[in-house]
Protein backbone atom coordinates (compact mmCIF):
# COMPACT_ATOMS: atom_id res chain seq x y z
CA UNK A 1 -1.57 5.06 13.63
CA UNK A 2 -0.52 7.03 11.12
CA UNK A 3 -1.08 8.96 7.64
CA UNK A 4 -0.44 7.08 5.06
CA UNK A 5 0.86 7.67 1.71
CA UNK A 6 -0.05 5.19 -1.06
CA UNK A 7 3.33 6.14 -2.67
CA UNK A 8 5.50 5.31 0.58
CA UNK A 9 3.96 2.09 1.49
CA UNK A 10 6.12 -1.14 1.14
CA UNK A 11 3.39 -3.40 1.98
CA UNK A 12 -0.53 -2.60 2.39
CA UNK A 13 -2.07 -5.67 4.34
CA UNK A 14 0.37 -8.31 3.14
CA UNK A 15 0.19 -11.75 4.77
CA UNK A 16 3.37 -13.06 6.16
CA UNK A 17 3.36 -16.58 5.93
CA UNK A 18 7.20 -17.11 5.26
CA UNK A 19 10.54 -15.25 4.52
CA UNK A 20 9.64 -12.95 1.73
CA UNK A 21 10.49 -9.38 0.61
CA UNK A 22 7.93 -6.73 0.96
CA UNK A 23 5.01 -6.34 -2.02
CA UNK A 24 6.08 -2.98 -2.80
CA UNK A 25 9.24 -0.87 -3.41
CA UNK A 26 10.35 2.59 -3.10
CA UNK A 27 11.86 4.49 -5.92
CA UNK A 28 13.79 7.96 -4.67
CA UNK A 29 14.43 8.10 -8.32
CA UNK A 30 18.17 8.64 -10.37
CA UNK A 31 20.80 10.25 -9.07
CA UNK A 32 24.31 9.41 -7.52
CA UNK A 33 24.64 11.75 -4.65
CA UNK A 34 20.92 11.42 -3.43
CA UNK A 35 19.86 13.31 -0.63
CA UNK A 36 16.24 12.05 0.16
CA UNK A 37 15.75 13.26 3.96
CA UNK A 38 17.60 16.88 4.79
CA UNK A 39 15.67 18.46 7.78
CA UNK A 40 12.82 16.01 9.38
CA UNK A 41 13.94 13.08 10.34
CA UNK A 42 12.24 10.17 7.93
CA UNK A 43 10.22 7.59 9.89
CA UNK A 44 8.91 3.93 9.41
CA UNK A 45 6.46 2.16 11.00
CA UNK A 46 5.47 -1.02 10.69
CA UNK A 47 1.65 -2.50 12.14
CA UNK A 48 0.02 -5.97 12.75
CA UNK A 49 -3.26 -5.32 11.15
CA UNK A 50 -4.69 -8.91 11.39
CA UNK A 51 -2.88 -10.78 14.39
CA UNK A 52 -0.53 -13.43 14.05
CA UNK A 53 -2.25 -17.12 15.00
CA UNK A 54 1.27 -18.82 15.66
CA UNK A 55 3.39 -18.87 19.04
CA UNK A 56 6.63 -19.88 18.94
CA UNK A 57 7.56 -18.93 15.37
CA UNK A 58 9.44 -15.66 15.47
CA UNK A 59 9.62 -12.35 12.67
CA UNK A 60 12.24 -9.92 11.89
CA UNK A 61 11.94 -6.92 9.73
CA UNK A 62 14.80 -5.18 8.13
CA UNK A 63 14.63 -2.62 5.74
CA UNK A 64 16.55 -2.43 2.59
CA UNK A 65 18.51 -0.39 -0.27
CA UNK A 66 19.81 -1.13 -3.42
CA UNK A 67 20.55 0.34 -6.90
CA UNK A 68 17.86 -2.43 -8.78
CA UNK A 69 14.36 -3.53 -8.20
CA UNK A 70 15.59 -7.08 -8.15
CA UNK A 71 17.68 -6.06 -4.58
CA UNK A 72 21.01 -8.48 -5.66
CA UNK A 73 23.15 -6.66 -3.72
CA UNK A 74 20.76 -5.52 -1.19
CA UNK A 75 22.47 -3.48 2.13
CA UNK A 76 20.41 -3.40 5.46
CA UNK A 77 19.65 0.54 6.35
CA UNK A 78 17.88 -0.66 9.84
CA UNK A 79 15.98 -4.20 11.77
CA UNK A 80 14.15 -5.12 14.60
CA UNK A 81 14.87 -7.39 17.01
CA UNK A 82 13.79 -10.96 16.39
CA UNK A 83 9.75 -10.88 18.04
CA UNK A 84 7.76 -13.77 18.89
CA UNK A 85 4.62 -14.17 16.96
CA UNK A 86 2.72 -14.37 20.44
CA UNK A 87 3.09 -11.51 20.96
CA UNK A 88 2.05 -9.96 17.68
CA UNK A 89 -1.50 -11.35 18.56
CA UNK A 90 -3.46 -8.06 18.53
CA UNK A 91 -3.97 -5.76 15.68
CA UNK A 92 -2.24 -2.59 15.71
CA UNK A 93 1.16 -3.91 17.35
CA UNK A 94 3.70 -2.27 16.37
CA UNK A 95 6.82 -3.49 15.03
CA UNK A 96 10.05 -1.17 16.43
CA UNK A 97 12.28 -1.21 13.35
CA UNK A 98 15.11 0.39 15.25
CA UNK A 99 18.23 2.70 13.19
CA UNK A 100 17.49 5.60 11.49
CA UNK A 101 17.26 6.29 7.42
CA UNK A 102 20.87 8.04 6.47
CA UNK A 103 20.31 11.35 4.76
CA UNK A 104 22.92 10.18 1.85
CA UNK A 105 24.34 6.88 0.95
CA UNK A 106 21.04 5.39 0.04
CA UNK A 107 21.05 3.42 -3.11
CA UNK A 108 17.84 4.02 -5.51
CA UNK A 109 15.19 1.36 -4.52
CA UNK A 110 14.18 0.79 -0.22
CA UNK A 111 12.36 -2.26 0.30
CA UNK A 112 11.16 -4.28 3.60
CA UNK A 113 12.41 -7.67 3.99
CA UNK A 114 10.60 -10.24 6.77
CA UNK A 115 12.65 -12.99 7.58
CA UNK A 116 10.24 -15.64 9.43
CA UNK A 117 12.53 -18.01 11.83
CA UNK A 118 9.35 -21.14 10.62
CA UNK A 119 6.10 -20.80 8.37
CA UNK A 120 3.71 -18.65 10.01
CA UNK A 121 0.00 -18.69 10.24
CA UNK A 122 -2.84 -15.99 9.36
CA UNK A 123 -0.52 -12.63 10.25
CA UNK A 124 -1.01 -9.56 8.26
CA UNK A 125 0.87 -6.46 8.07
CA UNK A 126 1.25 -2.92 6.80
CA UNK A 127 4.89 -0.95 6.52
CA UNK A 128 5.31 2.65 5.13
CA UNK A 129 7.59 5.36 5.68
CA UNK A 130 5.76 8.31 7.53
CA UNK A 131 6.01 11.81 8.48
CA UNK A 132 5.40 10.95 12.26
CA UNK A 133 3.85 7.82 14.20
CA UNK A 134 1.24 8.30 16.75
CA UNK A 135 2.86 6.74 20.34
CA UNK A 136 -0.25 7.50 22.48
C-alpha cells in the first residue's frame, strides 16, 4: 500500500460495475511544453479494495491524457493486460498498469479509464499516482 495524496487520486473507492472513466481527473495545469516528472520516476498503482463477486467477466485499466476535462481526443499513456475478475477476489490486489508516464508530451488532464469486457458485480477500486508502491 501506499501514501496517498488526495490531489493525485483518480478514483477513491469507486465501484466498477461497467466501462466507465475514472471519478476524478488530474490537472498538471497550463502550459505547452509541460514537464511534470524530471528526476523520480512517477508511479501508479491501482488496488481492489472491496473484491470483485464476478468470474468470468474481465477489466482493463488504461490511463489517459488529453488537453480537456471532457477527454474527446483522449491518447493512452499506459494499460494492463485484460484480468479476470476471479482473480481480483481479495482486497488489496493489485492491478499492474504496465508503461511508464513520459516526462513531456503529456497533454493537460490524466484520467483512468476501465473498460469492463460484461457488467460486473460488487468490485471496488482505488487508483492514484504515487511516489513509490510497497511490493512486500
Amino acid at each position: 500500500m501506499a501514501i496517498y495524496d488526495v490531489e493525485n487520486m483518480f478514483s477513491d473507492d469507486q465501484a466498477i460495475t461497467t466501462t466507465a472513466a475514472s471519478t476524478n481527473y488530474i490537472d498538471l495545469g497550463p502550459g505547452f511544453d509541460r514537464n511534470i516528472g524530471p528526476g523520480e520516476p512517477i508511479k501508479l498503482e491501482v488496488q481492489v479494495t472491496t473484491g470483485f463477486t464476478t468470474s468470468t467477466e474481465t477489466l482493463t485499466v488504461s490511463l489517459q491524457t488529453d488537453d480537456n476535462t471532457s477527454f474527446s481526443s483522449a491518447a493512452t499513456i499506459a494499460t494492463s493486460s485484460a484480468i479476470a475478475a476471479s482473480a481480483m477476489t481479495s482486497a488489496g490486489y493489485k492491478i499492474n498498469v504496465t508503461g511508464t508516464i513520459p516526462d513531456t508530451g503529456v497533454e493537460r488532464y490524466l484520467r483512468l479509464y476501465y473498460t469492463c469486457s460484461a457488467t460486473l458485480a460488487a468490485g471496488i477500486v482505488q487508483g492514484a499516482l504515487v511516489l513509490d508502491t510497497q511490493t512486500n
